[in-house]
C-alpha atoms as a PDB file:
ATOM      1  CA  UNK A   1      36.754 -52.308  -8.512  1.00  0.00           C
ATOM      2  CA  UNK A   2      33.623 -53.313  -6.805  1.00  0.00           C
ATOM      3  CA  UNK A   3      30.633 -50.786  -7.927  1.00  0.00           C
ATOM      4  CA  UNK A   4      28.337 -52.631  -5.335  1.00  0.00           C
ATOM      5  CA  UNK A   5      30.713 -50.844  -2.260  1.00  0.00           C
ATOM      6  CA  UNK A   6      29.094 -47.280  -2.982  1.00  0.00           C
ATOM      7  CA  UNK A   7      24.905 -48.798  -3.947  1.00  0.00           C
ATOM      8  CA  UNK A   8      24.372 -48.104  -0.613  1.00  0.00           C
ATOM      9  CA  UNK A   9      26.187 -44.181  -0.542  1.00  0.00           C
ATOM     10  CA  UNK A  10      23.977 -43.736  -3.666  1.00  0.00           C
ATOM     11  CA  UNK A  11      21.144 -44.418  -2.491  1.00  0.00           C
ATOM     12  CA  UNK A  12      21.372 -42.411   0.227  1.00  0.00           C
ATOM     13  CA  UNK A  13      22.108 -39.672  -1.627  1.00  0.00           C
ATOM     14  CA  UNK A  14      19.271 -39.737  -4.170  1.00  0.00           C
ATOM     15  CA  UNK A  15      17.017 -39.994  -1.559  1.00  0.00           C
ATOM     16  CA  UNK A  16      18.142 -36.941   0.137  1.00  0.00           C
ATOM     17  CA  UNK A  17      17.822 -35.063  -2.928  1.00  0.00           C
ATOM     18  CA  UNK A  18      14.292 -36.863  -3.580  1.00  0.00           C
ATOM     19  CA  UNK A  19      13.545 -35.732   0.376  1.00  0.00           C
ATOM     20  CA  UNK A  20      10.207 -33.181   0.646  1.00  0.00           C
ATOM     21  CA  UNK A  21      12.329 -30.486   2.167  1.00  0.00           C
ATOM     22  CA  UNK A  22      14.653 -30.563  -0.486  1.00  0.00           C
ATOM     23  CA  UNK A  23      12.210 -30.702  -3.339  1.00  0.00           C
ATOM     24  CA  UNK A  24       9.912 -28.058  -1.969  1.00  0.00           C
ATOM     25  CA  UNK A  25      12.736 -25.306  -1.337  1.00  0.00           C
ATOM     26  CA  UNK A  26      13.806 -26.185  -5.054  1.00  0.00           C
ATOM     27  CA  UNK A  27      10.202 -24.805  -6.248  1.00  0.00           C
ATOM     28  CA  UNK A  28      10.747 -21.563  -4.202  1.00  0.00           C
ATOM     29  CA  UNK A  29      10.092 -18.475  -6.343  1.00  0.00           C
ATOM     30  CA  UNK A  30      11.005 -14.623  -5.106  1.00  0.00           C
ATOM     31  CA  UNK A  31       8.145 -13.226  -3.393  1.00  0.00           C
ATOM     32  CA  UNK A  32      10.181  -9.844  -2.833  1.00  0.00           C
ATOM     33  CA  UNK A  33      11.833  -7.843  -6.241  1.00  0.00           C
ATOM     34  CA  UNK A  34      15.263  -6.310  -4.291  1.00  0.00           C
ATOM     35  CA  UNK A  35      14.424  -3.053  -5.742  1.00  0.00           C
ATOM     36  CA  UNK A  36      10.675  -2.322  -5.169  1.00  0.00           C
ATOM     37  CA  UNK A  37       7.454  -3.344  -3.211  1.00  0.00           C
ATOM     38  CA  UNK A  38       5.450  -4.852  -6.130  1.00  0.00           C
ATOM     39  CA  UNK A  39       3.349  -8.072  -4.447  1.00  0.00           C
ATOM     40  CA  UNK A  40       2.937  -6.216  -1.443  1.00  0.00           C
ATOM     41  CA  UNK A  41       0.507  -3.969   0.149  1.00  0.00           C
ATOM     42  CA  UNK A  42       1.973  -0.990   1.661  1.00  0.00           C
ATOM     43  CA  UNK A  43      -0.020   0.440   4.503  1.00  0.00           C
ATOM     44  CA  UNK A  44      -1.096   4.255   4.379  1.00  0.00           C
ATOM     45  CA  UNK A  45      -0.645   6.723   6.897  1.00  0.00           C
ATOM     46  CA  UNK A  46       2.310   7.428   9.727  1.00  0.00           C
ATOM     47  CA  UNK A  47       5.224   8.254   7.017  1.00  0.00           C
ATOM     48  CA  UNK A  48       4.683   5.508   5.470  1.00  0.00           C
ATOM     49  CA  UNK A  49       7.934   6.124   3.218  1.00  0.00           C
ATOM     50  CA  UNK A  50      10.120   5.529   5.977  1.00  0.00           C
ATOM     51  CA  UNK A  51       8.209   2.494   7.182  1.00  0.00           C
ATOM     52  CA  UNK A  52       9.432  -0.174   4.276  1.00  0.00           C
ATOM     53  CA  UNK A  53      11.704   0.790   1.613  1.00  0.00           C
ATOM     54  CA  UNK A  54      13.393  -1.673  -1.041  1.00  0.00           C
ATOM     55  CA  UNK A  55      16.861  -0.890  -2.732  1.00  0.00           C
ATOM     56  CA  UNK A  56      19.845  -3.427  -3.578  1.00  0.00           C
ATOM     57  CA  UNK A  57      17.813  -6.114  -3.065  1.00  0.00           C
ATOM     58  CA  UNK A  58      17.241  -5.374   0.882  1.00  0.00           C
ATOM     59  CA  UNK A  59      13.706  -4.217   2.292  1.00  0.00           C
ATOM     60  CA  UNK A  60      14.600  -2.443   5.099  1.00  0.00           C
ATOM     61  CA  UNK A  61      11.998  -1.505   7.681  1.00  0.00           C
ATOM     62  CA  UNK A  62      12.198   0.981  10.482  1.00  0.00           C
ATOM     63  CA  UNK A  63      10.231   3.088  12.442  1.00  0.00           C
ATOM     64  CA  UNK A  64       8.110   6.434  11.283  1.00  0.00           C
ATOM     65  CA  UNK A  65       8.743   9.651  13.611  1.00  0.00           C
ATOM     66  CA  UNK A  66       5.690   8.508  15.375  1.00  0.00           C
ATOM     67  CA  UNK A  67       6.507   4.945  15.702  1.00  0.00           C
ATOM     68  CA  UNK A  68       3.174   3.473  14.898  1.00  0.00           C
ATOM     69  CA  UNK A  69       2.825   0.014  14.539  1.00  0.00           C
ATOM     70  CA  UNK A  70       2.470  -1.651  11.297  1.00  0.00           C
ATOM     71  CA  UNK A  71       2.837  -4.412   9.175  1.00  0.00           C
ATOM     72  CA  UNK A  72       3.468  -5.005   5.414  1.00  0.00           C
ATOM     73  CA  UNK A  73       1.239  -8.111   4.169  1.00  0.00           C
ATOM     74  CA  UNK A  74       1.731 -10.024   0.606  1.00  0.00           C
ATOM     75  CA  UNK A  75      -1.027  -9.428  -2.228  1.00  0.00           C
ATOM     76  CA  UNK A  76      -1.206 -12.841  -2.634  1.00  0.00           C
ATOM     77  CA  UNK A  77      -2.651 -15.528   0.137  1.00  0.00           C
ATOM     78  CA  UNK A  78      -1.093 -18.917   0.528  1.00  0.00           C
ATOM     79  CA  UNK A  79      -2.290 -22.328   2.397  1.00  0.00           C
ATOM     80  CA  UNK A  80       0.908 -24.253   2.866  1.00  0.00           C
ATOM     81  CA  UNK A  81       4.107 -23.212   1.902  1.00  0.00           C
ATOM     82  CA  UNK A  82       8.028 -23.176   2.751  1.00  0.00           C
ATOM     83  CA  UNK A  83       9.492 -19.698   2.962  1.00  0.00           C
ATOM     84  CA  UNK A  84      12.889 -19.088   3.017  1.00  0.00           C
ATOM     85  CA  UNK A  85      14.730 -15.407   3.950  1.00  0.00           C
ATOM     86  CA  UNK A  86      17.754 -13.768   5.275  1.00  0.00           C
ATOM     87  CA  UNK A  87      17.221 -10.927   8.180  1.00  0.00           C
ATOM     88  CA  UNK A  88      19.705  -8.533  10.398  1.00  0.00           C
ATOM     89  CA  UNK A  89      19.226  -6.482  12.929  1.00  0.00           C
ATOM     90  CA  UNK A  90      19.599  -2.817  13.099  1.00  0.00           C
ATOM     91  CA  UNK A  91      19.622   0.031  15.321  1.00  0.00           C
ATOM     92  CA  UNK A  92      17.655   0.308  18.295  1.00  0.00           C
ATOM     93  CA  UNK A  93      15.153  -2.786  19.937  1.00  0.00           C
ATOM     94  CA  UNK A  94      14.222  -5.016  17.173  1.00  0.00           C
ATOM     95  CA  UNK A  95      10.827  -6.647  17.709  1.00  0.00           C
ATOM     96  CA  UNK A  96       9.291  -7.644  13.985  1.00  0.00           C
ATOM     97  CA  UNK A  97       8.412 -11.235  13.050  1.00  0.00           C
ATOM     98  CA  UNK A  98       6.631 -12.928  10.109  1.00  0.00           C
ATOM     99  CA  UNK A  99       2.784 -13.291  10.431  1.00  0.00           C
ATOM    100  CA  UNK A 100       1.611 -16.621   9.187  1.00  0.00           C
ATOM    101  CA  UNK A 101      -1.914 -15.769   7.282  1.00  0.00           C
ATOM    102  CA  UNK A 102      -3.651 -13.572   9.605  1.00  0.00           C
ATOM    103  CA  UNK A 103      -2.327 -11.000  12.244  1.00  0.00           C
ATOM    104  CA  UNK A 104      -3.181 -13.297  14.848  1.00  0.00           C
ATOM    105  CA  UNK A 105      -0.097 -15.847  14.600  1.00  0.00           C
ATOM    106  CA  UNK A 106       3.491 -15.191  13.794  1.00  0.00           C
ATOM    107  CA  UNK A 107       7.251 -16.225  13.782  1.00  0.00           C
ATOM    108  CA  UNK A 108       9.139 -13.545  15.779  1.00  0.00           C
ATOM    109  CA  UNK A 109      12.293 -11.763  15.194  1.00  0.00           C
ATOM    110  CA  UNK A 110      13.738  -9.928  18.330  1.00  0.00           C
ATOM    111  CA  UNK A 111      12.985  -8.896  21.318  1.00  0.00           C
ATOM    112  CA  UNK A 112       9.178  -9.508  22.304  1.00  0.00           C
ATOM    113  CA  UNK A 113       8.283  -6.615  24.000  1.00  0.00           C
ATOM    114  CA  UNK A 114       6.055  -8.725  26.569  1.00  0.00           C
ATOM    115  CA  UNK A 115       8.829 -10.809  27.776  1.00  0.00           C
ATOM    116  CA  UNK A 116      11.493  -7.953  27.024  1.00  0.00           C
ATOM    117  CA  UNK A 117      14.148 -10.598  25.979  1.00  0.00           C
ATOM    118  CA  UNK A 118      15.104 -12.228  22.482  1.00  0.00           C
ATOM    119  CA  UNK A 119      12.445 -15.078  21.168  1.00  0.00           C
ATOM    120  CA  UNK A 120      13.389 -15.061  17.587  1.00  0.00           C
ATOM    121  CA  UNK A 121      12.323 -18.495  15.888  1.00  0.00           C
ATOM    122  CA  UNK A 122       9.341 -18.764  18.879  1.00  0.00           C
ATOM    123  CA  UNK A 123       5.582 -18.433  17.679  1.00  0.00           C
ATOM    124  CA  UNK A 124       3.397 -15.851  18.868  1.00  0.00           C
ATOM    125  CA  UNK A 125      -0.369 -16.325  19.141  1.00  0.00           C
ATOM    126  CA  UNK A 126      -2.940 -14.168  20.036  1.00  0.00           C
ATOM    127  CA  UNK A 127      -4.540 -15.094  23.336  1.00  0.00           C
ATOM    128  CA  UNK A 128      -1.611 -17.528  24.559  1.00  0.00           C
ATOM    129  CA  UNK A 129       1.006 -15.458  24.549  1.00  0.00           C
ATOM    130  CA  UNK A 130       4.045 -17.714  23.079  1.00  0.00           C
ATOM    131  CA  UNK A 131       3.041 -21.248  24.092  1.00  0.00           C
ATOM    132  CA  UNK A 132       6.438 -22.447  23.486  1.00  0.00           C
ATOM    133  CA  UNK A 133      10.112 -21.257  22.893  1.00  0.00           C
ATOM    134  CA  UNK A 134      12.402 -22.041  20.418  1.00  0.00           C
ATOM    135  CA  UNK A 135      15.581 -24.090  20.881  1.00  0.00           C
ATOM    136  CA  UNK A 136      18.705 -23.178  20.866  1.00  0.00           C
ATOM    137  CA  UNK A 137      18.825 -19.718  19.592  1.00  0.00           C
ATOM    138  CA  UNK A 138      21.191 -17.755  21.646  1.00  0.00           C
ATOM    139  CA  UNK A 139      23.690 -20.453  19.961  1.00  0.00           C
ATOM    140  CA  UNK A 140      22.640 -19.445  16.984  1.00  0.00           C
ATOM    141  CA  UNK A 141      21.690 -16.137  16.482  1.00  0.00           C
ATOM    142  CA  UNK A 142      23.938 -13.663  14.875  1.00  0.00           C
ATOM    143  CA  UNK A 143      23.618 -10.195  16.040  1.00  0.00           C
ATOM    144  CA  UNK A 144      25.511  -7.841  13.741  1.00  0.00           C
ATOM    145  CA  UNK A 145      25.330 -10.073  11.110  1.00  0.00           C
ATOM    146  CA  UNK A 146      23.030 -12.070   8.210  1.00  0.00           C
ATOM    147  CA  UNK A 147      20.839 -14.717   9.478  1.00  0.00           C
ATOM    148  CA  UNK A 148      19.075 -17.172   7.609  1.00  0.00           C
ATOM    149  CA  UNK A 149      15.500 -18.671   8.597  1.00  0.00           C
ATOM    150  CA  UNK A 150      13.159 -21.400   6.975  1.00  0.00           C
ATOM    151  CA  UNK A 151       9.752 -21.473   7.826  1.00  0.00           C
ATOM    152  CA  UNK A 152       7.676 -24.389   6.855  1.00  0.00           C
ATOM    153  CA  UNK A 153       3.819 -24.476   7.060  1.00  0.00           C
ATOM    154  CA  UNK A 154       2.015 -27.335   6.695  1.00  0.00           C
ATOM    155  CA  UNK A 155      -1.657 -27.802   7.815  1.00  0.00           C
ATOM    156  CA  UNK A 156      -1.403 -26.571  11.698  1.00  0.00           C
ATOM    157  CA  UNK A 157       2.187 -27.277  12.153  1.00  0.00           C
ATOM    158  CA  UNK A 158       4.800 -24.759  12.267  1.00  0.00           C
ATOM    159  CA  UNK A 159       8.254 -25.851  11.834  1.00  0.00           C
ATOM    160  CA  UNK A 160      11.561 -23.515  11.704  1.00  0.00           C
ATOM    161  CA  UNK A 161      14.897 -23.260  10.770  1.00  0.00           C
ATOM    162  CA  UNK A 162      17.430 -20.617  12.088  1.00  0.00           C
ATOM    163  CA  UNK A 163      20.964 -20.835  10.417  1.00  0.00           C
ATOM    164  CA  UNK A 164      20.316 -24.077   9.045  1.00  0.00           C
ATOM    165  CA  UNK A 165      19.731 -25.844  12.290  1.00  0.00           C
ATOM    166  CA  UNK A 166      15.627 -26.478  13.289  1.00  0.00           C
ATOM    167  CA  UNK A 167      14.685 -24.535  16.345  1.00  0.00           C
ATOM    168  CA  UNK A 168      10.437 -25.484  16.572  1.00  0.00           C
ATOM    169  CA  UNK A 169       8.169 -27.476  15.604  1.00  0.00           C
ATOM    170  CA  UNK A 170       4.935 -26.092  16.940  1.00  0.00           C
ATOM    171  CA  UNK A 171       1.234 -27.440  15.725  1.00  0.00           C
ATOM    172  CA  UNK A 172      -1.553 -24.472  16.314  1.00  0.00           C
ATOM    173  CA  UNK A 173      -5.189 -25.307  17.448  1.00  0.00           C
ATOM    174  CA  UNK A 174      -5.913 -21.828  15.699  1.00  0.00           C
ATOM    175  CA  UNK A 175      -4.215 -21.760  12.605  1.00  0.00           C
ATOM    176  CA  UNK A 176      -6.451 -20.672   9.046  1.00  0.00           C
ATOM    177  CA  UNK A 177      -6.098 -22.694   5.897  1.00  0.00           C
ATOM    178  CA  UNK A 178      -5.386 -19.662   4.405  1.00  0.00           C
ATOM    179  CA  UNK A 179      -3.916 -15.667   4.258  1.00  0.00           C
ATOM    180  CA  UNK A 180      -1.153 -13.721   3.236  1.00  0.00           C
ATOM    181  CA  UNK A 181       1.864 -12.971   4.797  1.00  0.00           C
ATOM    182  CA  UNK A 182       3.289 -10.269   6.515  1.00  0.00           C
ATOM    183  CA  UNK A 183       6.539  -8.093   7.748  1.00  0.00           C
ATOM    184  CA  UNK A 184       5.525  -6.692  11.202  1.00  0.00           C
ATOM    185  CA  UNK A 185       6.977  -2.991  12.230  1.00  0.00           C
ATOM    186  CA  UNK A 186       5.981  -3.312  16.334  1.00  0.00           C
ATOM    187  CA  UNK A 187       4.502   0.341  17.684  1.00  0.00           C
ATOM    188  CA  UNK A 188       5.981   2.031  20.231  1.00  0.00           C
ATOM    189  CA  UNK A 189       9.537   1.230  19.391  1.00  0.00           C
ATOM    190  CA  UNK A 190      12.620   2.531  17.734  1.00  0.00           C
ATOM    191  CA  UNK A 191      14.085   0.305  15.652  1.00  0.00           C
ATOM    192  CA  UNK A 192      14.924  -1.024  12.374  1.00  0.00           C
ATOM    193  CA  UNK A 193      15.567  -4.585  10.818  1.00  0.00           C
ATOM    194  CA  UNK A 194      16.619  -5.763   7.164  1.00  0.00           C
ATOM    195  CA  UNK A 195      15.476  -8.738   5.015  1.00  0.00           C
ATOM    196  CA  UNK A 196      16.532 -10.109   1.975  1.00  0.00           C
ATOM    197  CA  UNK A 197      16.175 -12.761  -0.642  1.00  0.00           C
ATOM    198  CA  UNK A 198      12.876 -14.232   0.011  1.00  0.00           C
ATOM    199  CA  UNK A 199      11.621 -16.578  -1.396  1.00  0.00           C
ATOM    200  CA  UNK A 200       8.471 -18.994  -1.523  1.00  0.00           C
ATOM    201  CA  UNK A 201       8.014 -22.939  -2.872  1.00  0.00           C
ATOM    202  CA  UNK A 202       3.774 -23.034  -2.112  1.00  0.00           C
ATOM    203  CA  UNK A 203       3.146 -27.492  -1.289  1.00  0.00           C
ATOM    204  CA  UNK A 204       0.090 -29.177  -1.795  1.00  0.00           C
END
């Protein structure tokens, strides 16, 4: 036997596991409880009880009889960070996303109501619209189903990950150092989405 055959295999491998994407998701701590809303600030008004509810660890959101626009932000701000969920779709036109910091830039989820098609994984930013699209998503993208998506935040760059497969990498003149993050519910719409185990690893 010749242990010098498999150096190279090992080394490989240790470096994979010593890799910064695999070391930051192993710091990732729940940011959601799977059976309340503790960490997060619930916004008042419009029924707000059927807005976001948490049970079996799932937060469900869905729209109010009035189908106001809303979104659910974290207590806690963060500068860069790797979050990591799962999300399905529900009844009606999904259009939610994941606003990075400020309500100005986000990660959508859905149908954006502008371009009235699907853009999950694509970022949205105020004043430009979605500057660019994300890759190979229709491949991807499970309808009735879980789907899992990594968002990594570094500085001004925005990369993400849809079902284990990266789908952008998008650097924003106008991202903040730092903010919270939120769960948008889109006005106007009637529709419902569900997210579960999520999870944050914060990076220096």
């Amino acid at each position: 036997m010749k242990p010098t055959r498999f150096l190279p295999l090992v080394l490989c491998l240790g470096a994979l596991a010593l890799s910064p994407s695999h070391a930051d998701e192993g710091k990732a701590s729940p940011i959601f409880t799977g059976k309340d809303l503790s960490g997060w600030k619930v916004p008042d008004g419009n029924d707000a009880k059927h807005w976001y509810t948490a049970a079996d660890g799932e937060l469900r959101i869905q729209s109010g009889p009035d189908k106001k626009g809303s979104i659910l932000w974290t207590e806690k701000s963060y500068g860069n960070f790797v979050l990591t969920f799962d999300f399905k779709f529900g009844e009606g036109t999904v259009d939610t996303g994941v606003h990075i910091k400020n309500d100005k830039e986000q990660i959508q989820i859905g149908i954006s109501g502008s371009l009235k098609r699907d853009m999950t994984g694509s970022p949205y930013i105020a004043g430009k619209g979605y500057p660019v699209e994300a890759e190979g998503v229709k491949e991807l993208l499970k309808l009735d189903d879980w789907n899992s998506m990594k968002i990594r935040v570094t500085g001004k760059l925005y990369e993400v990950w849809l079902n284990g497969k990266q789908v952008l990498s998008y650097e924003s003149e106008s991202a903040i150092d730092e903010g919270p993050l939120g769960l948008q519910l889109h006005g106007g719409k009637d529709m419902a989405a569900t997210f579960r185990d999520l999870r944050l690893a914060e990076l220096k």
